[in-house]
Protein backbone atom coordinates (compact mmCIF):
# COMPACT_ATOMS: atom_id res chain seq x y z
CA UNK A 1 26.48 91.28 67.80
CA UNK A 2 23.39 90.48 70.45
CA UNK A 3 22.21 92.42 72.92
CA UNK A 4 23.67 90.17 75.86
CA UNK A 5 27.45 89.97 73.91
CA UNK A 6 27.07 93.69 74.18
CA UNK A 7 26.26 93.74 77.60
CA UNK A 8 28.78 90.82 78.74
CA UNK A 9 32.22 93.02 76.69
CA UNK A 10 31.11 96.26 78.09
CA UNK A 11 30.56 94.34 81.79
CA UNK A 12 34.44 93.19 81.32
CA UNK A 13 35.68 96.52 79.81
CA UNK A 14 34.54 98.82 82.80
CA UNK A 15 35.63 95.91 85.35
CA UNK A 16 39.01 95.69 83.81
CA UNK A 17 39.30 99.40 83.49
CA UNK A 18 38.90 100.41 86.43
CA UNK A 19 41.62 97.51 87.67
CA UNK A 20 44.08 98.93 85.70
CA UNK A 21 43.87 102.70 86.87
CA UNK A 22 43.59 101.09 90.30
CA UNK A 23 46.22 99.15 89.87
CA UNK A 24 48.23 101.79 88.04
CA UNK A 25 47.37 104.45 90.80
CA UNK A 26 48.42 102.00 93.86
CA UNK A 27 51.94 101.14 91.53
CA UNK A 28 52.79 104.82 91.51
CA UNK A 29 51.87 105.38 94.99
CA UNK A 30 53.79 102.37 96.34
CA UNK A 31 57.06 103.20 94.55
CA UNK A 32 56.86 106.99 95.40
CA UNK A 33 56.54 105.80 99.06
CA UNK A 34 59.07 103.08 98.89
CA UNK A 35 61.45 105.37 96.93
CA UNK A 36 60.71 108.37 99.43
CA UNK A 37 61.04 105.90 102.90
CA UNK A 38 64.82 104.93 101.42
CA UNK A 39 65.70 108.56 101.26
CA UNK A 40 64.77 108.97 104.30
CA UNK A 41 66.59 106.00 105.38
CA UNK A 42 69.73 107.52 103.70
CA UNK A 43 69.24 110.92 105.20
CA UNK A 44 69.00 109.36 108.83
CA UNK A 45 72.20 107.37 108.60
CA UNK A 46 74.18 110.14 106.89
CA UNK A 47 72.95 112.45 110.40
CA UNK A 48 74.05 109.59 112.34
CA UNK A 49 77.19 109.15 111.26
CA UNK A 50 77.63 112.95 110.75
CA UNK A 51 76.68 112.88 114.74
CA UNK A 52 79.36 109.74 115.22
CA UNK A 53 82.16 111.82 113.72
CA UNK A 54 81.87 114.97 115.65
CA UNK A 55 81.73 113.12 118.96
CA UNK A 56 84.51 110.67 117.84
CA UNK A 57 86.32 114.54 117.08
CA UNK A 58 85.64 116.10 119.90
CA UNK A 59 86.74 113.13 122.03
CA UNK A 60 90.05 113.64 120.20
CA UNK A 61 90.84 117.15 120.79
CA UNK A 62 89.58 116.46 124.66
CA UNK A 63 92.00 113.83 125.18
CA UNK A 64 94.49 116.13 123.21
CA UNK A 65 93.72 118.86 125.66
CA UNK A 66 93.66 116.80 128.59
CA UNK A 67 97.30 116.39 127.88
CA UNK A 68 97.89 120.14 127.11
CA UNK A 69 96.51 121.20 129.96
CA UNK A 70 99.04 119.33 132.51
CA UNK A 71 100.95 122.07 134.78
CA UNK A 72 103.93 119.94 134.78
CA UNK A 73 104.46 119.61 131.52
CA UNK A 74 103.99 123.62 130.80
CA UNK A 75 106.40 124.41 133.72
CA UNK A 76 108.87 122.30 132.60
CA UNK A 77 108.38 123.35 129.23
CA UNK A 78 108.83 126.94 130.57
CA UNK A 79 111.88 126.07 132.44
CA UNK A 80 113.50 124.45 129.00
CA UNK A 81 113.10 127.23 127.24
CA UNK A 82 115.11 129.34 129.57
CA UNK A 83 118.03 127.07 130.32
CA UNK A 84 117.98 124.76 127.33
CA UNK A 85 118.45 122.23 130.45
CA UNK A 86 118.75 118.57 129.00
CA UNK A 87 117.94 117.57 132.45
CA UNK A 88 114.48 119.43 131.69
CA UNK A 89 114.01 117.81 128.19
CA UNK A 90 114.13 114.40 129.98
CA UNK A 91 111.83 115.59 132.36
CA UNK A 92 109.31 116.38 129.38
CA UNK A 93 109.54 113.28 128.19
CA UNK A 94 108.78 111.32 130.80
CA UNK A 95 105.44 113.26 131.44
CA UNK A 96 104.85 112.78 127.73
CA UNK A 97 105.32 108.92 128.30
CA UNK A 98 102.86 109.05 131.53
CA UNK A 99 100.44 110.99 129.05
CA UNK A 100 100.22 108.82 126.61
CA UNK A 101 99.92 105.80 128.38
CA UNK A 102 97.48 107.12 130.49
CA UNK A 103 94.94 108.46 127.78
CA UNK A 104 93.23 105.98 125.16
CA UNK A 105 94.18 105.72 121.35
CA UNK A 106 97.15 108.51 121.87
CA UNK A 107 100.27 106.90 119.68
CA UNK A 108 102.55 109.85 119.69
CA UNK A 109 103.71 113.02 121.18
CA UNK A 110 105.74 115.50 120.54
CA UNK A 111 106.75 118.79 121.93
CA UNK A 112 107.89 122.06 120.52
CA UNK A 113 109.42 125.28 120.70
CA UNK A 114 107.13 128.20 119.92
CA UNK A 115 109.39 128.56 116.26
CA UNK A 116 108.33 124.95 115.22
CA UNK A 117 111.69 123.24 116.84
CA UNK A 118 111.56 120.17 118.11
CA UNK A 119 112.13 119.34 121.65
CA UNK A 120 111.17 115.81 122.55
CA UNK A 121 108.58 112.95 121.78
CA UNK A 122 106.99 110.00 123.21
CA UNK A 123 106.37 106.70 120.73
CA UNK A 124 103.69 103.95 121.70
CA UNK A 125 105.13 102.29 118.56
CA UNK A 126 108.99 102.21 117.46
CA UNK A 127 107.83 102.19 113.70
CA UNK A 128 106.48 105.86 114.77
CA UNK A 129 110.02 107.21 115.03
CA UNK A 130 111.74 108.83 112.79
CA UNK A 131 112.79 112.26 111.31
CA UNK A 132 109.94 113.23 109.48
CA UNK A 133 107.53 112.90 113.03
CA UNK A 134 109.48 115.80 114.75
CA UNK A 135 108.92 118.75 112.26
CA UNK A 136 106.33 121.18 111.56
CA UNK A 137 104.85 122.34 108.65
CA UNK A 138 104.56 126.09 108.67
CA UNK A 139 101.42 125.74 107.37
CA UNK A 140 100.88 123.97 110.55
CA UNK A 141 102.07 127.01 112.62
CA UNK A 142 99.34 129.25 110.74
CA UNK A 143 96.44 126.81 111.11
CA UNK A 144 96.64 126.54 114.37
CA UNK A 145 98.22 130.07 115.35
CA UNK A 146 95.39 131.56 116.31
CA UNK A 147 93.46 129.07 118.47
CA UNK A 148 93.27 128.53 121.45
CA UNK A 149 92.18 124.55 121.22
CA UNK A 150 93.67 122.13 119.75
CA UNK A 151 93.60 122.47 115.84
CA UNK A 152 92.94 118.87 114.03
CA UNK A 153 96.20 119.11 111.31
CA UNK A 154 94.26 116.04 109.23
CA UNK A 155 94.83 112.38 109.26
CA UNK A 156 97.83 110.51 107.16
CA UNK A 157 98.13 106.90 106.76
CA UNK A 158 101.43 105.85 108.06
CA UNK A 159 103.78 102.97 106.21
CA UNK A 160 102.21 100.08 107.48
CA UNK A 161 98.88 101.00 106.67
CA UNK A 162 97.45 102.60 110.17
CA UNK A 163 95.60 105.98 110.29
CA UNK A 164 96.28 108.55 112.51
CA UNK A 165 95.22 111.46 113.05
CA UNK A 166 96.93 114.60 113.80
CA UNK A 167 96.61 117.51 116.37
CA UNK A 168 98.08 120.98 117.01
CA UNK A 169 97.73 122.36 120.63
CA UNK A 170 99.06 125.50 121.94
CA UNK A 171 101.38 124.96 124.83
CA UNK A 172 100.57 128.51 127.60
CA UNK A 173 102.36 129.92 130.60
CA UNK A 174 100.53 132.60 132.63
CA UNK A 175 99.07 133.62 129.25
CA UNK A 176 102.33 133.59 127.12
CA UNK A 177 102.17 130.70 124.92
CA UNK A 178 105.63 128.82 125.54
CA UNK A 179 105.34 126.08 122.69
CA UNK A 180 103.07 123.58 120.90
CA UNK A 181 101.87 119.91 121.49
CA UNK A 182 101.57 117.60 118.40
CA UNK A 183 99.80 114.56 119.20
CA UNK A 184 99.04 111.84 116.66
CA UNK A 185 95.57 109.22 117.75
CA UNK A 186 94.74 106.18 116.59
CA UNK A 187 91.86 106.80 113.56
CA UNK A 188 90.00 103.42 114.24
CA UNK A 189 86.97 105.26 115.78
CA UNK A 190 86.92 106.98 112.16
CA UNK A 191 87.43 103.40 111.39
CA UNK A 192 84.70 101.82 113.23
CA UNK A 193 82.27 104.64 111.57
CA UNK A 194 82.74 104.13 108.09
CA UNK A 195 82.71 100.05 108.35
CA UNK A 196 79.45 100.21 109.99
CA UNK A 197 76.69 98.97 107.79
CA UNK A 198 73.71 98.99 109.59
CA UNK A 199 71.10 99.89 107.35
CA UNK A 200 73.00 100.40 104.05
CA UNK A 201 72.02 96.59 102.80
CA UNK A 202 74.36 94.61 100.82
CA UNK A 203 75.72 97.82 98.59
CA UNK A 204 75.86 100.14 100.65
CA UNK A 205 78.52 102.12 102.42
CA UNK A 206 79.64 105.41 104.60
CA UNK A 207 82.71 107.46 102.94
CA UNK A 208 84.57 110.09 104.81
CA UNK A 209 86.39 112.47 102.07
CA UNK A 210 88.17 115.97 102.22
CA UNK A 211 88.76 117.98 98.79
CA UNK A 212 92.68 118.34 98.78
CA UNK A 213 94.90 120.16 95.89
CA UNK A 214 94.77 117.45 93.37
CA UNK A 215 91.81 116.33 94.38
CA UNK A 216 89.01 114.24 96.39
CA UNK A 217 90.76 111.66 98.69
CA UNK A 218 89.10 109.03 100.69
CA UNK A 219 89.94 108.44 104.23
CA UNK A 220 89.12 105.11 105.01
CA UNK A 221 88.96 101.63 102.98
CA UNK A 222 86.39 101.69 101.21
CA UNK A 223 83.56 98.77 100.83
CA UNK A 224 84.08 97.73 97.67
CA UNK A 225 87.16 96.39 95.78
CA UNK A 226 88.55 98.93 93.32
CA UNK A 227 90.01 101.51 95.97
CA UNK A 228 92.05 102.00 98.55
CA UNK A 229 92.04 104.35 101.84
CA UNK A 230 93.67 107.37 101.08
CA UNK A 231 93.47 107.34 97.40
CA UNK A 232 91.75 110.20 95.41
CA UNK A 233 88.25 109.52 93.47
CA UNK A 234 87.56 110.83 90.20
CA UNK A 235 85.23 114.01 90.12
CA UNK A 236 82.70 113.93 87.48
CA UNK A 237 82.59 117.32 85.43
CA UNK A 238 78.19 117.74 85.85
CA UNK A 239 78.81 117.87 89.54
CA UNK A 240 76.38 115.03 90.44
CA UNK A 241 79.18 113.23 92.12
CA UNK A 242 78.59 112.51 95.98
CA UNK A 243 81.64 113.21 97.11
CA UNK A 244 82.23 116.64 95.78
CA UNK A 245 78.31 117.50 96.66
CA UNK A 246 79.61 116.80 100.43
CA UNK A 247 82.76 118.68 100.59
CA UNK A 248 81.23 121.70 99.15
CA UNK A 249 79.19 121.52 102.54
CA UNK A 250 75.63 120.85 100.78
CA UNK A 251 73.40 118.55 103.19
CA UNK A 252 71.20 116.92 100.41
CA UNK A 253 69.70 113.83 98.75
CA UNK A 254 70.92 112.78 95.66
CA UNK A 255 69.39 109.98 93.58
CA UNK A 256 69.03 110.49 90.01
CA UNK A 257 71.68 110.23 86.99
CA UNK A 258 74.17 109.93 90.73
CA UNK A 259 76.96 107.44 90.33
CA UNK A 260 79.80 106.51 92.36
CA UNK A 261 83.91 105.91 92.36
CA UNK A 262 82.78 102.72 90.64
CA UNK A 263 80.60 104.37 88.00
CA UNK A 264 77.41 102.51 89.66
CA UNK A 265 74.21 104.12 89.78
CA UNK A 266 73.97 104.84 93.30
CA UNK A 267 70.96 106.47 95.71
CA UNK A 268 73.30 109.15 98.25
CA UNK A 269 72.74 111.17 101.29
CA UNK A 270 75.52 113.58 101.79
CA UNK A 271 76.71 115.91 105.28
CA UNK A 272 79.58 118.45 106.03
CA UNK A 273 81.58 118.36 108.74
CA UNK A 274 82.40 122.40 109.26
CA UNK A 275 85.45 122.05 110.96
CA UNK A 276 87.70 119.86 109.28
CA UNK A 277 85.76 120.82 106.09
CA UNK A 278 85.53 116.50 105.87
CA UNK A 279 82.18 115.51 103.76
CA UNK A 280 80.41 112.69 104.60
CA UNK A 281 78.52 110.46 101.77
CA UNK A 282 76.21 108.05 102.69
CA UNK A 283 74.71 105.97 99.71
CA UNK A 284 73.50 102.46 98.22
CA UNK A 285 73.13 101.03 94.96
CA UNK A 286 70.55 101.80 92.81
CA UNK A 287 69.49 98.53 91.44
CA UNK A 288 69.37 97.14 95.73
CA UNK A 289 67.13 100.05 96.48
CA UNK A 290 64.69 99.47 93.40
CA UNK A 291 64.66 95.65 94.22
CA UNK A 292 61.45 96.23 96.62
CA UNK A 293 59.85 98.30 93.68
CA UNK A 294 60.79 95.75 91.10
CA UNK A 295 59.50 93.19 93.58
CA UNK A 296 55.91 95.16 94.24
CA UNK A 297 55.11 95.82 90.38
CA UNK A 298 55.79 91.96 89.59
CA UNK A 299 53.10 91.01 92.62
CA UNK A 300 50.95 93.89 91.36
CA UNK A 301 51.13 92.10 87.57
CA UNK A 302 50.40 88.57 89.33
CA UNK A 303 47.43 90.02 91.22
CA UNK A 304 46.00 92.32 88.00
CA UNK A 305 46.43 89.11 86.19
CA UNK A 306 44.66 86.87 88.63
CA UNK A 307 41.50 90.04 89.45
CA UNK A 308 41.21 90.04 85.39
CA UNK A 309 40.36 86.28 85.35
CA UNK A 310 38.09 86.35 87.73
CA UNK A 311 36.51 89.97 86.35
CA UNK A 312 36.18 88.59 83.04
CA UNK A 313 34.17 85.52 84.87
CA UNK A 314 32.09 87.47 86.73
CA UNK A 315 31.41 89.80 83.75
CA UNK A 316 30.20 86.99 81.60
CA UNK A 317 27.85 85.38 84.78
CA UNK A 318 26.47 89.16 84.90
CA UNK A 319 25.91 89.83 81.38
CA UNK A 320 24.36 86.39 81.00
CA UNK A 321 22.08 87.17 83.73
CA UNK A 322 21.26 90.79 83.29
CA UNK A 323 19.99 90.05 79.94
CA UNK A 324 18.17 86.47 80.23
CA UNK A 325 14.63 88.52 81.01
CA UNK A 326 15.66 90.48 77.41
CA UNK A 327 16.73 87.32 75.79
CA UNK A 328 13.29 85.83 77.31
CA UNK A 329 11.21 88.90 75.75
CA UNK A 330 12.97 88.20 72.18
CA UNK A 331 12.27 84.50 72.36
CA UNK A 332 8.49 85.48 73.62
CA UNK A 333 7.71 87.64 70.74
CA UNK A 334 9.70 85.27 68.08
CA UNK A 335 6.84 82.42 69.35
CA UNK A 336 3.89 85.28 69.03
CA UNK A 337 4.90 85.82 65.68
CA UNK A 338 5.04 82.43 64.82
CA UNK A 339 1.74 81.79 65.47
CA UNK A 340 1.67 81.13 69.71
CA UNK A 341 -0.71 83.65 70.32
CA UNK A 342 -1.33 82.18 73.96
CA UNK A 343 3.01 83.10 74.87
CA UNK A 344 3.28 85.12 77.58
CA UNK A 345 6.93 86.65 78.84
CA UNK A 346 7.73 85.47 82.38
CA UNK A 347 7.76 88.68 85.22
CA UNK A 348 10.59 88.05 87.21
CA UNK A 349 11.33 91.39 88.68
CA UNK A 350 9.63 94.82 89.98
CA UNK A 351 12.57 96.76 88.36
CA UNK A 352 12.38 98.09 84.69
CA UNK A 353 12.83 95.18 83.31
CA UNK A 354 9.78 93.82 84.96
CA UNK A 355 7.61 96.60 83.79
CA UNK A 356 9.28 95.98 80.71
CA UNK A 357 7.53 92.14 80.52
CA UNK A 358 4.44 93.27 81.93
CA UNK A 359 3.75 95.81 78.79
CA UNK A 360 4.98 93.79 76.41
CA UNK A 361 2.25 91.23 77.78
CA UNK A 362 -0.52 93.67 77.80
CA UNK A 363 0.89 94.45 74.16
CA UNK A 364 0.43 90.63 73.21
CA UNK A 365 -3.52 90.47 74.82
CA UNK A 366 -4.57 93.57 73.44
CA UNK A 367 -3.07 92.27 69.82
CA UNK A 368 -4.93 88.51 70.31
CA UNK A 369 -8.27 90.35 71.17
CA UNK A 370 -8.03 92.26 68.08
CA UNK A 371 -7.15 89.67 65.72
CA UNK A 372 -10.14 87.56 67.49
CA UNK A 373 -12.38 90.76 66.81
CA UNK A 374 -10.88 90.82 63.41
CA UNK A 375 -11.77 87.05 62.59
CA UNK A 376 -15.37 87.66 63.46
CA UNK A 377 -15.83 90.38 61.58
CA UNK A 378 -14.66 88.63 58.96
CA UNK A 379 -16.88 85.84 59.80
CA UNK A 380 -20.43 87.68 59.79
CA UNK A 381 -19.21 89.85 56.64
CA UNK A 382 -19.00 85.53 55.06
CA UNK A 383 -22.55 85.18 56.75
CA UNK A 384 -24.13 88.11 55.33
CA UNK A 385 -22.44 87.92 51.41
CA UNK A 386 -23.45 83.85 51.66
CA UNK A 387 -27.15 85.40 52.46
CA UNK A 388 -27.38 87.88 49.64
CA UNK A 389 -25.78 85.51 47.40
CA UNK A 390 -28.45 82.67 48.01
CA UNK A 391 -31.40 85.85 48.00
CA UNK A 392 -30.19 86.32 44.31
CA UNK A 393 -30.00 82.81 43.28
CA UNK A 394 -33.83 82.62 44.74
CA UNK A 395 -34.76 85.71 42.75
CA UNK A 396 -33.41 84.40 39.61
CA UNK A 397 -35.22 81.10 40.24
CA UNK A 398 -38.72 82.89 40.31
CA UNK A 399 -37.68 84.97 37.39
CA UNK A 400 -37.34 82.19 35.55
């Protein structure tokens, strides 16, 4: 192999080496920063919606206070409980009929006696009556025994689908608490929350879910097909699943070996809601979030493919002419030695190859003046032996 096939590989190898750990250095930054900016996506819609829920919340025990808080409804409360009046009950309900259709997304309420007995209720919604709406649980009583707001009970799906949710106030006279107020709301804020998409692509979607005795139930409808609001999701046993990370009130970022109620790889932010102990997950596919990383190391091939072409060009047109004053010097000296004493190599440059062509041409007059010395040395040593060799033949003449 020549000196200028040499040069030309050895151009190509260092251009297309360095290419490659650039491009393999800008791939690794890219997807680190691509993978890192949908995190952070993730983590700013989970605090959003965390946000969402614990306004749409406290909106609900307001409006559930609001009602609690009416004097005539507490003094005629008070003034049931001491004469069992039916006269009063009817009274009650007619405030509790004004109440309800005076404050937004309230569907029922009911009224009780501080033991849990019931003593009237209000419907917006005739499929709202029946037995099992006027009773408390005791477990009821003790959650919201010792507050003095409204306690949020939790939210039920009803028969026909709808999702309310349920409320616990503490009904006071003067300081003696005389009863309770259950009110049920309308869940469609909670709704609205978990059906907004913005920002979660194609894939992605917000789940609201609270850990319950047998297991983790979903609020809401979910997304995707496969589930319905108000059913439980299995729990994977490593713990990696979303759902379970959120109600165990960890505010992280989950998005390796993390699937979801489908079994899909899935990227997921997840947030705790401290009062109703409700976890929030907010999360994406896998494969949509990788699509832009996919996408930027198939235009990073295309364009190492397309730099290498024109590398490899360039590194041959470099080679070629980086060594055409060497190739000169070789052809030069090839000529001297056959016989072209008078060939000279061409100075094209001040550089070292230059200098280079200058000594080998000093090199090529300093070896034609000594052959030329040589020749006439050998010349006069012809001279001087055809001399003595014609002084003998005269002596041997006269000897004769």
């Amino acid at each position: 192999m020549d000196l200028r096939t040499k040069l030309v590989f050895a151009l190509v190898g260092v251009s297309l080496g360095s290419m490659l750990t650039l491009g393999a250095f800008s791939y690794r930054e890219g997807r680190d920063m691509l993978r890192e900016s949908s995190l952070d996506k993730l983590a700013a819609v989970a605090e959003s919606r965390r946000q969402d829920l614990e306004n749409v919340m406290s909106g609900w025990a307001d409006r559930v206070s609001l009602i609690g808080s009416r004097t005539q409804l507490r003094q005629s409360l008070a003034a049931y409980v001491r004469s069992g009046s039916d006269s009063e009950r009817q009274r009650i309900m007619r405030i509790l009929d004004d109440a309800r259709s005076s404050v937004r997304s309230v569907e029922l309420l009911a009224v009780f006696d501080t033991l849990g007995n019931a003593v009237t209720a209000s419907w917006s919604d005739p499929r709202d009556e029946g037995d099992g709406v006027l009773s408390l649980d005791s477990a009821d009583l003790v959650m919201a025994n010792d507050r003095p707001d409204p306690a949020l009970l939790g939210i039920e799906v009803v028969d026909d689908g709808r999702r309310q949710v349920r409320y616990l106030a503490p009904l006071t006279e003067q300081g003696v608490r005389i009863g309770w107020l259950l009110a049920r709301l309308s869940a469609a804020e909670l709704l609205r929350i978990s059906r907004d998409f913005t920002g979660l692509g194609f894939t992605g979607e917000t789940m609201v879910v609270r850990r319950e005795q047998d297991g983790l139930r979903v609020l809401h409808p979910v997304r995707h097909e496969g589930l319905l609001g108000g059913s439980f999701i299995p729990e994977r046993a490593d713990g990696l699943d979303p759902a379970a990370v959120a109600t165990a009130g960890r505010d992280t970022l989950l998005a390796d070996g993390v699937t979801d109620y489908r079994g899909h790889p899935v990227w997921a932010a997840t947030r705790f809601v401290p009062g109703p102990e409700w976890g929030i997950v907010v999360k994406i596919d896998e494969e949509e979030e990788r699509r832009p990383i996919v996408e930027l190391r198939d235009r990073m091939v295309r364009l190492a493919i397309s730099l290498s072409a024109f590398a490899i060009l360039i590194g041959i047109l470099l080679g070629l002419q980086l060594s055409r004053p060497l190739q000169e010097l070789v052809e030069v000296a090839n000529r001297i030695r056959a016989g072209e004493t008078r060939a000279r190599a061409r100075i094209r440059s001040q550089d070292e190859v230059g200098l280079l062509a200058r000594t080998f041409n000093r090199m090529a007059d300093a070896l034609t003046i000594s052959n030329v010395s040589i020749s006439d040395a050998d010349l006069t040593n012809e001279a001087e032996a055809a001399r003595a060799d014609m002084a003998r033949e005269r002596t041997t003449e006269e000897n004769a």
